[in-house]
C-alpha atoms as a PDB file:
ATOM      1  CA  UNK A   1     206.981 132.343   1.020  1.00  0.00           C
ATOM      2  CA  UNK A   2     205.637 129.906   3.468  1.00  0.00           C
ATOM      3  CA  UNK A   3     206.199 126.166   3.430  1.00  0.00           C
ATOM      4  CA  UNK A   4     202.236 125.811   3.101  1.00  0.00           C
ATOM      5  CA  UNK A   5     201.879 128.152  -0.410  1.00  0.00           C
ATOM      6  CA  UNK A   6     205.859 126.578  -1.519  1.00  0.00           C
ATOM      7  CA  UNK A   7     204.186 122.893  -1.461  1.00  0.00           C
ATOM      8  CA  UNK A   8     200.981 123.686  -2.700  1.00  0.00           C
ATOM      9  CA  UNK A   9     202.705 125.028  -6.004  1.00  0.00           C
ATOM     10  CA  UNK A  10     204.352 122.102  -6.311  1.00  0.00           C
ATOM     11  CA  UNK A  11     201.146 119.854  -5.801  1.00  0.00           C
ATOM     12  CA  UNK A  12     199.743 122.667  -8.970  1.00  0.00           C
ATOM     13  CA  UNK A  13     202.426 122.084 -11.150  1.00  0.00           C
ATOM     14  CA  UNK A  14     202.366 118.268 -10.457  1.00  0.00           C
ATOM     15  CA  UNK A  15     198.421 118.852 -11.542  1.00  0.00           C
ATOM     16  CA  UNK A  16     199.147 120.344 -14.262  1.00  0.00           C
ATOM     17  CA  UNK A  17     201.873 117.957 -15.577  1.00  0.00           C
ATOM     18  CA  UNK A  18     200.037 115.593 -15.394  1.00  0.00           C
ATOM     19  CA  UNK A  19     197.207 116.815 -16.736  1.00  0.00           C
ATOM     20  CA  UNK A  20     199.380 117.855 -20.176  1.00  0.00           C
ATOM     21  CA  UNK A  21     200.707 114.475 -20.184  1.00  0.00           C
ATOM     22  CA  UNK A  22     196.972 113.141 -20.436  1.00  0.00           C
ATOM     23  CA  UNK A  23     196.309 115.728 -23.163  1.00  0.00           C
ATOM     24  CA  UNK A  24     199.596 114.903 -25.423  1.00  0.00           C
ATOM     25  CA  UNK A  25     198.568 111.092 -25.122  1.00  0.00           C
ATOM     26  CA  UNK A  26     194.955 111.126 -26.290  1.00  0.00           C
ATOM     27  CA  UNK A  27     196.041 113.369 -29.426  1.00  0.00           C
ATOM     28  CA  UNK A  28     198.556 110.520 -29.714  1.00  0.00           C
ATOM     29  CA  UNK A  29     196.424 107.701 -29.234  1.00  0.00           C
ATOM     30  CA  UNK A  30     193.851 109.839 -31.323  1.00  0.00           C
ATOM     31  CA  UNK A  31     195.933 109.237 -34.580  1.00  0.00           C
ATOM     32  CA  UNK A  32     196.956 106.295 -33.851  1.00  0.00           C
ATOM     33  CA  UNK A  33     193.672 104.927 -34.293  1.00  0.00           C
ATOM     34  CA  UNK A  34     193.248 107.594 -37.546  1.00  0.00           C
ATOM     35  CA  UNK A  35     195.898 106.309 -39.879  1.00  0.00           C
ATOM     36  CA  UNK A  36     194.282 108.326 -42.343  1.00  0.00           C
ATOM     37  CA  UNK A  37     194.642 111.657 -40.673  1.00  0.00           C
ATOM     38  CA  UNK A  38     197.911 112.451 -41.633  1.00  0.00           C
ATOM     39  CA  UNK A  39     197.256 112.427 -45.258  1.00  0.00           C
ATOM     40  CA  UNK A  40     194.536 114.996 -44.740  1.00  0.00           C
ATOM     41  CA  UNK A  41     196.094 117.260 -47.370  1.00  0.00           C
ATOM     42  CA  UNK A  42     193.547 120.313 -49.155  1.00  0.00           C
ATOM     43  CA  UNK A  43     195.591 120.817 -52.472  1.00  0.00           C
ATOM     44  CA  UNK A  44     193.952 122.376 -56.288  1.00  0.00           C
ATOM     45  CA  UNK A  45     193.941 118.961 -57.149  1.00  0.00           C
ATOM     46  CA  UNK A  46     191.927 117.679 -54.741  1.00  0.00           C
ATOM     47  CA  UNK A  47     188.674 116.150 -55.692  1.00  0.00           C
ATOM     48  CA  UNK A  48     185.401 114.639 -53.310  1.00  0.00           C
ATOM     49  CA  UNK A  49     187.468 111.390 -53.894  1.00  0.00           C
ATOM     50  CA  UNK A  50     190.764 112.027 -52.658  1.00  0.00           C
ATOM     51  CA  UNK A  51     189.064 114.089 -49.704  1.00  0.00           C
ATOM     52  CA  UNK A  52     187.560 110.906 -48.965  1.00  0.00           C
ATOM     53  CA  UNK A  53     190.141 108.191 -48.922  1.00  0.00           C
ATOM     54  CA  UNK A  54     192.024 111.558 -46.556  1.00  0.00           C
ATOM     55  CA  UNK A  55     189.400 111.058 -44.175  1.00  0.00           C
ATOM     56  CA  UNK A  56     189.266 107.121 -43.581  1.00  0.00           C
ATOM     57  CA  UNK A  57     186.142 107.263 -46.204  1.00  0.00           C
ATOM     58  CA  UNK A  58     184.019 109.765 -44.839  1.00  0.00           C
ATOM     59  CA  UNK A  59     181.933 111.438 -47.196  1.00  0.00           C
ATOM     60  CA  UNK A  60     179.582 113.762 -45.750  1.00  0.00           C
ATOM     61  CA  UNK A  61     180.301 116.619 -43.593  1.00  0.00           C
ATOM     62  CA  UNK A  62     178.334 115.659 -40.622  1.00  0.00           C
ATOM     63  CA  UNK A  63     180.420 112.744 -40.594  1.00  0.00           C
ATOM     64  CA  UNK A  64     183.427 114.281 -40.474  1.00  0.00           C
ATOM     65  CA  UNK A  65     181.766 116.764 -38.006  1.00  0.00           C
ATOM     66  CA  UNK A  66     180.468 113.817 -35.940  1.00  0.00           C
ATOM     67  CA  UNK A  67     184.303 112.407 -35.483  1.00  0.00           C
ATOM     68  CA  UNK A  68     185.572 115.653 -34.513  1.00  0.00           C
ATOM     69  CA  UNK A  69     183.064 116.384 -31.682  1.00  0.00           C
ATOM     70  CA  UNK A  70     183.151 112.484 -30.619  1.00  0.00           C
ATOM     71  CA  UNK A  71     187.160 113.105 -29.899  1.00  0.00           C
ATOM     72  CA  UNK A  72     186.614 116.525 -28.155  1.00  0.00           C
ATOM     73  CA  UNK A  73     183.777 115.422 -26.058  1.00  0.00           C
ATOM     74  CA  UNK A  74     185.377 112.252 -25.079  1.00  0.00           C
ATOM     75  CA  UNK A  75     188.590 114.156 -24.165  1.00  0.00           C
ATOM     76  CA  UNK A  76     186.410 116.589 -21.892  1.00  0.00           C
ATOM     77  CA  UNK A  77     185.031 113.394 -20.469  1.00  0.00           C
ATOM     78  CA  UNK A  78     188.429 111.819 -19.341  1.00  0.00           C
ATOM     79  CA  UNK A  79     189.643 115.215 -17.810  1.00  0.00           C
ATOM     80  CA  UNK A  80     186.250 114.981 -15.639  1.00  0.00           C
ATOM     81  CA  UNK A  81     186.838 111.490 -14.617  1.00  0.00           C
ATOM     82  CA  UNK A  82     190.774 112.760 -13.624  1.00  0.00           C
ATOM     83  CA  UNK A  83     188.955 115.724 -11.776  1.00  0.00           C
ATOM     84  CA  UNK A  84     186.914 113.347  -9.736  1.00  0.00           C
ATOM     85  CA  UNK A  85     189.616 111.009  -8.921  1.00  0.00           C
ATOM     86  CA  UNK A  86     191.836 114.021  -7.864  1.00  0.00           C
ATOM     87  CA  UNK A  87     188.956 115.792  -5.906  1.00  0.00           C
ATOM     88  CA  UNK A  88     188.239 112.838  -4.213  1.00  0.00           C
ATOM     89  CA  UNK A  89     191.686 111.930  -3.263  1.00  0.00           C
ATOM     90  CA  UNK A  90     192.007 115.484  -1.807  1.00  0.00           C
ATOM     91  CA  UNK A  91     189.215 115.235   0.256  1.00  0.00           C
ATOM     92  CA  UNK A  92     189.853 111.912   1.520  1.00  0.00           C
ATOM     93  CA  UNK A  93     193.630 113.170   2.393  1.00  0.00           C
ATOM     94  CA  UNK A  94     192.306 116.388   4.063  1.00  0.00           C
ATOM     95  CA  UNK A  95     193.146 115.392   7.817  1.00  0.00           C
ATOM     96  CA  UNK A  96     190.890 117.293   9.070  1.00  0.00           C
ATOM     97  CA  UNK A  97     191.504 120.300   7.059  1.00  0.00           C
ATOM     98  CA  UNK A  98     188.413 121.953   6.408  1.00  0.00           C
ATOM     99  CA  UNK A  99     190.030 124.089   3.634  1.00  0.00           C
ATOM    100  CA  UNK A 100     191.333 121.375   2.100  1.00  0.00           C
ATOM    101  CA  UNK A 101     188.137 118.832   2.387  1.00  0.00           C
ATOM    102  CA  UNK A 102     186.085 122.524   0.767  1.00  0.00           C
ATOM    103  CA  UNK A 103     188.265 121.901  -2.194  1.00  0.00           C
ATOM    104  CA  UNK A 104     188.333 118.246  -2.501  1.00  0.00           C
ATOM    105  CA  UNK A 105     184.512 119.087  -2.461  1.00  0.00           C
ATOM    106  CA  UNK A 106     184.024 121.890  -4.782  1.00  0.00           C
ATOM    107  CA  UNK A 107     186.041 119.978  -7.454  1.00  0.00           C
ATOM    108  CA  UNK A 108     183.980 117.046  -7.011  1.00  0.00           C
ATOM    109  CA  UNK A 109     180.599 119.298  -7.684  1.00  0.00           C
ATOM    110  CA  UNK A 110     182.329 120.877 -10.830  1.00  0.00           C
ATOM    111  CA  UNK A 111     183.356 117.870 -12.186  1.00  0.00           C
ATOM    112  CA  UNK A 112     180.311 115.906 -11.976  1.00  0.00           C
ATOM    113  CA  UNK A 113     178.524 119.523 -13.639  1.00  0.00           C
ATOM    114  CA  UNK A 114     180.896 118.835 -16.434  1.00  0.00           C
ATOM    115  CA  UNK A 115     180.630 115.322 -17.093  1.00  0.00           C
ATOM    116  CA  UNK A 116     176.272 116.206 -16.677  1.00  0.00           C
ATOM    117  CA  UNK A 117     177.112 119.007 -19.521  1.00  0.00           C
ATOM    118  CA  UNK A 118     179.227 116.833 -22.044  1.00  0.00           C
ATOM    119  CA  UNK A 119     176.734 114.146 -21.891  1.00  0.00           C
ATOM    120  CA  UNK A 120     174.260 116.652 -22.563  1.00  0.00           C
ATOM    121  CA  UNK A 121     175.757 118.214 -25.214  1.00  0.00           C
ATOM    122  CA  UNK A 122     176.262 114.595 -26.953  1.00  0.00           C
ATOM    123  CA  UNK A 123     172.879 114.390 -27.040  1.00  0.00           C
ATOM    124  CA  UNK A 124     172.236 117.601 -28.381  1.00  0.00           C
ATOM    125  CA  UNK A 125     175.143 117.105 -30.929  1.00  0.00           C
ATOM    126  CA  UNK A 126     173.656 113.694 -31.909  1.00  0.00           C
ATOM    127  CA  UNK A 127     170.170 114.693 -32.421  1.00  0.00           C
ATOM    128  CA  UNK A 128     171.142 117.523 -34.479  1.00  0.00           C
ATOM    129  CA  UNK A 129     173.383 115.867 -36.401  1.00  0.00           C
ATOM    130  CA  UNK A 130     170.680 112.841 -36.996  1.00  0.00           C
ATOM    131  CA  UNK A 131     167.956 115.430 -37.517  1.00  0.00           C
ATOM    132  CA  UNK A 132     168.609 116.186 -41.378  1.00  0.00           C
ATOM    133  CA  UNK A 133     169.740 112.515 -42.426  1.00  0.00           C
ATOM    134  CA  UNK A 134     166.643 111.287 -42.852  1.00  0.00           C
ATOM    135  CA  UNK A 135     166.464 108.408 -40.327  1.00  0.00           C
ATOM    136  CA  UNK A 136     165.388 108.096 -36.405  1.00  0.00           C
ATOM    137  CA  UNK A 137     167.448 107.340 -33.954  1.00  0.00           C
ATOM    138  CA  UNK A 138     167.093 104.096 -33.081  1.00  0.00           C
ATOM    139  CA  UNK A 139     165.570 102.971 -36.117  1.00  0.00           C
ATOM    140  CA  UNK A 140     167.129  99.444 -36.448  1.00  0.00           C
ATOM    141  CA  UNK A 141     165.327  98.411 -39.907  1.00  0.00           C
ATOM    142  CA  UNK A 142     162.968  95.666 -38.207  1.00  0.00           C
ATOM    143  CA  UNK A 143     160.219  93.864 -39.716  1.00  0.00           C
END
């Protein structure tokens, strides 16, 4: 194995790492902020009440829904942001390298295509989710 394809694995598993150590800490940080979520029990005696008070007082399912999506998206959204700051330190370490500075490049584009899709698909999630509670978004209750 060449020196070249030896250090470039060891740049991938750095990625990676790193990457998994991002992961592990939002799903900590995640629950810290949710001291509820531990007590999220289903049991027989169970009842709309308990399930509440499991769920920090969320009643309604698109609540509940909402949270879930709002922790997903905004985890996609931080692994974009990492994306761009690695794709940009890769092509601004390049040297010349035009493989190299190709990369650096074509993980830019993606991650800027994913942080255009999961703002998208927050305001697809939003609107639908708004759509059958009776009230426009926006509406601030004005005179």
């Amino acid at each position: 194995m060449s020196l070249l394809a030896l250090r470039q694995m060891t740049a991938n598993k750095k990625v990676f790492t790193f990457l998994t150590a991002i992961f592990c800490a939002s799903f900590v940080f995640f629950f810290i902020n949710e001291p509820h979520a531990f007590a999220a029990m289903i049991s027989g005696s169970d009842n709309p009440g308990n399930i509440a008070e499991a769920t920090g007082g969320e009643t309604s399912f698109r609540a509940i829904a909402r949270k879930i999506v709002d922790f997903f998206l905004f985890f996609l959204g931080l692994v974009s942001t990492i994306m761009i700051i690695y794709g940009g330190f890769l092509y601004i370490t390049a040297r010349g390298e035009e493989e190299q500075a190709k990369k650096g490049q074509k993980i830019l584009q993606y991650a800027v295509i994913g942080i255009l899709i999961i703002l998208i698909s927050f305001a697809l999630v939003s609107t639908i989710l708004g759509a059958g509670s009776g009230t426009e978004p926006g509406a601030g209750g004005g005179a």
